[in-house]
Protein backbone atom coordinates (compact mmCIF):
# COMPACT_ATOMS: atom_id res chain seq x y z
CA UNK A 1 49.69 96.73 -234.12
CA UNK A 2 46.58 95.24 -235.21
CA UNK A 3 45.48 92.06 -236.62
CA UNK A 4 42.33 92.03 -238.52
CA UNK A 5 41.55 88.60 -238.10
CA UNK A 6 42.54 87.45 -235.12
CA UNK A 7 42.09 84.15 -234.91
CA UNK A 8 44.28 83.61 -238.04
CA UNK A 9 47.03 81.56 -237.44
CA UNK A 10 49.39 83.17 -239.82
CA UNK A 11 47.94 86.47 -237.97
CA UNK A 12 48.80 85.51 -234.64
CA UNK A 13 52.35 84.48 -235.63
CA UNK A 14 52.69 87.75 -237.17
CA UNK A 15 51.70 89.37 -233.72
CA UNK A 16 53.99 87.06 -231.97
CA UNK A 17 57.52 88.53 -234.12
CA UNK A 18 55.94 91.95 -232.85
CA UNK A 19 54.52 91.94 -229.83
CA UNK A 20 57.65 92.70 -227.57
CA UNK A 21 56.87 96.30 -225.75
CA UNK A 22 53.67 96.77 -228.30
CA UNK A 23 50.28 97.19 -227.91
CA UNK A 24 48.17 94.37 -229.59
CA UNK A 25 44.36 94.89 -231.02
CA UNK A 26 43.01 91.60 -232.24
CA UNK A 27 39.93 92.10 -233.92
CA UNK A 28 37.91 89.18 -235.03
CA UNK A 29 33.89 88.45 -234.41
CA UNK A 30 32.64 87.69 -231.02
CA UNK A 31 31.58 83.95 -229.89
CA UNK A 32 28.77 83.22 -227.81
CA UNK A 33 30.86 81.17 -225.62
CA UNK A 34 33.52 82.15 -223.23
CA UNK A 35 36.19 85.03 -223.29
CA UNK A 36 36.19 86.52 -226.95
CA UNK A 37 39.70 85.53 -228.13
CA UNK A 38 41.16 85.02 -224.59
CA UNK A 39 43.28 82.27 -225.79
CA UNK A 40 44.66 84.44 -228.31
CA UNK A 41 45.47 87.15 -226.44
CA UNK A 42 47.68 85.13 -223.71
CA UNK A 43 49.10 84.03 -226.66
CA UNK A 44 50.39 87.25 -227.76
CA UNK A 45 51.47 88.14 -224.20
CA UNK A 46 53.53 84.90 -223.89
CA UNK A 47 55.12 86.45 -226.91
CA UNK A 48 55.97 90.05 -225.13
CA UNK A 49 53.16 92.45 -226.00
CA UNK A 50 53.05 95.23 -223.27
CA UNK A 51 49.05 95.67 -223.75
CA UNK A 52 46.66 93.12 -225.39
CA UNK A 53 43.36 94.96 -226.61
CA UNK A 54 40.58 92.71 -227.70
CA UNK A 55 37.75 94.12 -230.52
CA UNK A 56 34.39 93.05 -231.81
CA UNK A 57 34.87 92.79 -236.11
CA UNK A 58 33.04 91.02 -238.58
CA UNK A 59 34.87 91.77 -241.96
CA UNK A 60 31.86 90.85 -243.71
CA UNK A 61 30.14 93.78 -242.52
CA UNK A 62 31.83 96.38 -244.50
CA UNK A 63 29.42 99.10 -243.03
CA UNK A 64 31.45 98.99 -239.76
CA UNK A 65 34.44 98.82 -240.71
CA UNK A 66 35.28 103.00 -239.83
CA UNK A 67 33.57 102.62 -236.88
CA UNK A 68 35.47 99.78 -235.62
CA UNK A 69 38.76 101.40 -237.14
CA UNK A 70 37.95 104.64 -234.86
CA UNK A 71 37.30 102.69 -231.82
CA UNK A 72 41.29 101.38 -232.32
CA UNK A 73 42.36 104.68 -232.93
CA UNK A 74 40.73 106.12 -230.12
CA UNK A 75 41.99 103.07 -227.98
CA UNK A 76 45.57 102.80 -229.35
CA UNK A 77 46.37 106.38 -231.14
CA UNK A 78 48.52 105.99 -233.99
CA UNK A 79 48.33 102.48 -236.00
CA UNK A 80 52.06 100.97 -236.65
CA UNK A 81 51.13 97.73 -238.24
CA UNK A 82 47.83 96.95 -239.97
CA UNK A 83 47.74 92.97 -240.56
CA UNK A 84 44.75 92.15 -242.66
CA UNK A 85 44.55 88.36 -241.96
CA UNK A 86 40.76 87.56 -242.62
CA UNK A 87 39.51 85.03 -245.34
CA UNK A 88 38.07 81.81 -246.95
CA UNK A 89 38.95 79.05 -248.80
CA UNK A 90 35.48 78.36 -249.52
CA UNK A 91 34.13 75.04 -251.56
CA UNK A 92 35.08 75.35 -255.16
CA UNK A 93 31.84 72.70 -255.96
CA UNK A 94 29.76 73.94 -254.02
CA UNK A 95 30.41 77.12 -255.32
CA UNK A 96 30.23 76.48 -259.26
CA UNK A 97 26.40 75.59 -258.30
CA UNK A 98 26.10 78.03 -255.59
CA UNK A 99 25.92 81.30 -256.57
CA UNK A 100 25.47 82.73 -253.16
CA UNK A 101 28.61 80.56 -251.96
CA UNK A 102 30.62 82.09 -254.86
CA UNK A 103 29.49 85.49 -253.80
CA UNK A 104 30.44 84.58 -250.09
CA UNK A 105 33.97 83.47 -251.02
CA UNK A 106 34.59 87.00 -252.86
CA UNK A 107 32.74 89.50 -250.66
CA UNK A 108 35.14 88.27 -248.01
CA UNK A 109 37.98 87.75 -249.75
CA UNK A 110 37.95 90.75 -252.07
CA UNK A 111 34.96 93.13 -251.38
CA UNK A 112 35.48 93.26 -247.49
CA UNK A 113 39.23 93.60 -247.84
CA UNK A 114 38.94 96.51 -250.22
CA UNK A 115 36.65 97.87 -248.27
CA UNK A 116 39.29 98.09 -244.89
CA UNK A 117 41.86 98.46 -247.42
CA UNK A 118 40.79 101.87 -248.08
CA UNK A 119 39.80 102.75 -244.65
CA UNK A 120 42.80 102.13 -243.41
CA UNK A 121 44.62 104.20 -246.50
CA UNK A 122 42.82 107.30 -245.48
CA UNK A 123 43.73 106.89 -241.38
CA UNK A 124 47.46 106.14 -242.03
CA UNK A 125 48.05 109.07 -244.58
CA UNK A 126 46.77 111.34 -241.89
CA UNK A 127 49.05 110.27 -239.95
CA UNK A 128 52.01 109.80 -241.78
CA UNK A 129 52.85 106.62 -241.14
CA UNK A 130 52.24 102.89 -240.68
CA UNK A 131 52.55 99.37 -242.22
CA UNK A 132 49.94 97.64 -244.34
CA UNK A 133 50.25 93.70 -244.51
CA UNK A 134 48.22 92.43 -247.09
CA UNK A 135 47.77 88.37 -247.98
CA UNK A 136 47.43 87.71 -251.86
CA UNK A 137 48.28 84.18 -252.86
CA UNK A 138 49.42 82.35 -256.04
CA UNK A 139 46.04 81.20 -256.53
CA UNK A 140 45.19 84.70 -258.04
CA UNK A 141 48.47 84.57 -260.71
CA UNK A 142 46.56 82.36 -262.92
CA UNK A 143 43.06 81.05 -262.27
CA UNK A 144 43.42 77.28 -261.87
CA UNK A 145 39.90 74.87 -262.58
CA UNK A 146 40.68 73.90 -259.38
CA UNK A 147 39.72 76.82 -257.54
CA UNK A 148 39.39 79.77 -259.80
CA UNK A 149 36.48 81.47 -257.31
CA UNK A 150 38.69 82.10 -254.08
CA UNK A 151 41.55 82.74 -256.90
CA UNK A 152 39.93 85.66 -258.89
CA UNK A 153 39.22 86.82 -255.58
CA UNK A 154 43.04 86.82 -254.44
CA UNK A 155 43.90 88.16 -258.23
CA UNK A 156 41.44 91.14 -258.05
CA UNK A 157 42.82 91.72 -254.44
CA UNK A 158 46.74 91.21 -255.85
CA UNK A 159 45.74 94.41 -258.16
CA UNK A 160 43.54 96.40 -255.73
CA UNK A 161 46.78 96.31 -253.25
CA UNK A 162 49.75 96.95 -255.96
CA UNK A 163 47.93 100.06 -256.81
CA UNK A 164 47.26 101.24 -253.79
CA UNK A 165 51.05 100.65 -252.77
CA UNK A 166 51.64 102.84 -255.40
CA UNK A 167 49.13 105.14 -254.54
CA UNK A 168 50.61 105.28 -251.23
CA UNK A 169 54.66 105.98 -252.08
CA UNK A 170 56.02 109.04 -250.57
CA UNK A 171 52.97 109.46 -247.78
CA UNK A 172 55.16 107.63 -245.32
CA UNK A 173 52.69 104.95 -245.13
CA UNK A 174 54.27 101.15 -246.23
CA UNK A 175 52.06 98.82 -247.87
CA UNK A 176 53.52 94.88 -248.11
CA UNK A 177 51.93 92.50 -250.42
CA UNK A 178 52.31 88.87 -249.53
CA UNK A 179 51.78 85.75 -252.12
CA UNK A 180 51.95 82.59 -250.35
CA UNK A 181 51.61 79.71 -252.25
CA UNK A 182 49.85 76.44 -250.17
CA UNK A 183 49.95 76.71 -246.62
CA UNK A 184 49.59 74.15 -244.10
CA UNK A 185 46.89 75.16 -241.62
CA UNK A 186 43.31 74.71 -240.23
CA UNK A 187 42.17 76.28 -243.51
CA UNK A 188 43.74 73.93 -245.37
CA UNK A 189 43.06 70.88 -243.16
CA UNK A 190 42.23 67.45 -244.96
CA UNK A 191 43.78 68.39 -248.02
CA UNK A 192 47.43 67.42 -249.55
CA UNK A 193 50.13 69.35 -249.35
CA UNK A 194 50.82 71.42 -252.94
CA UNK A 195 54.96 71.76 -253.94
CA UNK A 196 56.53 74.08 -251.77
CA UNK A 197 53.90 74.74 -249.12
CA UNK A 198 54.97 76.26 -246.24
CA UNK A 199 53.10 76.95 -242.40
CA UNK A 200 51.80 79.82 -240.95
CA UNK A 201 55.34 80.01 -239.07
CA UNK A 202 57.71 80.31 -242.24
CA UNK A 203 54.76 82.94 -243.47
CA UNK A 204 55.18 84.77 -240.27
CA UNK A 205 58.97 85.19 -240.67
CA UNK A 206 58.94 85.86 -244.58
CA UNK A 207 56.56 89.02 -243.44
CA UNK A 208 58.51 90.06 -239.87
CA UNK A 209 61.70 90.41 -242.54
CA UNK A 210 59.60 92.50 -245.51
CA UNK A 211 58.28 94.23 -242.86
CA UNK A 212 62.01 95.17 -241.27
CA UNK A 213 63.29 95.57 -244.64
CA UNK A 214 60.26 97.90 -246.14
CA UNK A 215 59.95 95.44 -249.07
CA UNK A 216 56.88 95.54 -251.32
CA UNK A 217 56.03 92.10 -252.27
CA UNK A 218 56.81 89.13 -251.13
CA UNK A 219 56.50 85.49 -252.14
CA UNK A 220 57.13 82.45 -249.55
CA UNK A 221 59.03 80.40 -250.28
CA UNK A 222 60.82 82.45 -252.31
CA UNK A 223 60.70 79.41 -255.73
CA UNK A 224 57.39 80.46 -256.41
CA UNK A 225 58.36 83.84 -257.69
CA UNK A 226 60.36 81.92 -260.45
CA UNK A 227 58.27 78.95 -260.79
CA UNK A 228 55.56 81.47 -262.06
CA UNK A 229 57.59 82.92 -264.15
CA UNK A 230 57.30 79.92 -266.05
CA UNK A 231 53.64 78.87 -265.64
CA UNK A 232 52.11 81.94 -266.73
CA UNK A 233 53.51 80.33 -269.91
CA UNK A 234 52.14 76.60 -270.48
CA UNK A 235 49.47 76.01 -272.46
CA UNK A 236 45.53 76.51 -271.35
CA UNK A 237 44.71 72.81 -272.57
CA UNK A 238 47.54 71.51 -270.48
CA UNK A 239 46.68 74.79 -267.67
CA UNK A 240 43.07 73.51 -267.35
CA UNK A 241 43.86 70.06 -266.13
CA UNK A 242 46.54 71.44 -263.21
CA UNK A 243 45.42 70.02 -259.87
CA UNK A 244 44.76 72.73 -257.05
């Protein structure tokens, strides 16, 4: 298993559902300071993991990404469960001004992701198996005023991932899409709670099910699958004024 990202809180709860009798890569960028993700990795092996492997990866630097996806097949062999946990929330001001913060936001959050999206595609249909978790969020249903950078990131990213779940029936190779709506976390720290937000635990379980049950999509909590059903609908003058 692999988490790309892992620092991520939702991430590391993921890992900690499968860790018992696996091998763990977390892959996240280095810090100057200290063991690189030594924290995490007890965490994992509090959890059960046989083998904890630790990996240098910047997502942002999308021309290492097949060289740091050989170094984890060469360390591990074959991939069972690719967790793609990497992102920003990014400043939705700063970024209507900032044109190289609203670049930032999507380059991470959609570039970089299709980027190990596809990577990974080609190394699991050789072979023959594997899991793909991928993290959309409602945010990219409908762009809100709100936040509508980091969510036509998560929308073009919702797309990129349903197709290639498609693209990948029948190799033997299981893509799950995941739409969380808010989630209480350090990304989200300082702000208030949205309607049926949930924390990187109840994520973590929603996905460890999907995962069990080979489920495509997923939405957590489940209310938000209907309650879009229904916002897709209201009007753009009333849309426009709906808080994040």
């Amino acid at each position: 298993m692999v988490i790309f990202g892992g620092r991520s809180e939702i991430g590391l709860e993921v890992a900690a559902r499968l860790a018992p009798g696996r091998t763990v890569v977390l892959a996240a960028r280095a810090r100057a300071e200290g063991a690189p993700l030594a924290d995490e990795a007890d965490q994992v092996r509090a959890a059960g993991a046989e083998r904890v492997i630790t990996i240098d990866f910047d997502a942002d630097d999308i021309s290492r990404h097949g060289e740091v996806l050989n170094q984890i097949v060469d360390e591990v062999g074959l991939i069972g469960v690719s967790v793609l946990a990497f992102g920003i929330l990014g400043d939705q001001g700063r970024a209507e001004a900032d044109a190289e913060h609203a670049v930032q936001i999507v380059h991470t959050d959609y570039v970089a992701q299709i980027s190990l999206l596809t990577h990974l595609a080609v190394a699991l249909r050789a072979q023959g198996s594997g899991h793909i978790v991928v993290f959309s969020s409602v945010a990219g249903m409908r762009a809100r005023r709100a936040n509508y950078v980091y969510g036509s990131a998560k929308a073009g990213l919702d797309a990129f991932a349903s197709g290639l779940g498609d693209a990948l029936y029948g190799s033997g190779v299981h893509l799950l899409l995941v739409r969380p709506g808010f989630v209480i976390g350090r990304m989200t720290e300082g702000m208030d709670p949205a309607p049926l937000s949930s924390t990187p635990p109840q994520v973590a379980d929603a996905v460890h099910k999907s995962i069990l049950r080979r489920r495509g999509r997923v939405w957590v909590p489940n209310a938000l699958r209907l309650l879009f059903a229904v916002l897709r609908y209201v009007p753009q003058p009333i849309w426009r004024r709906m808080p994040r």
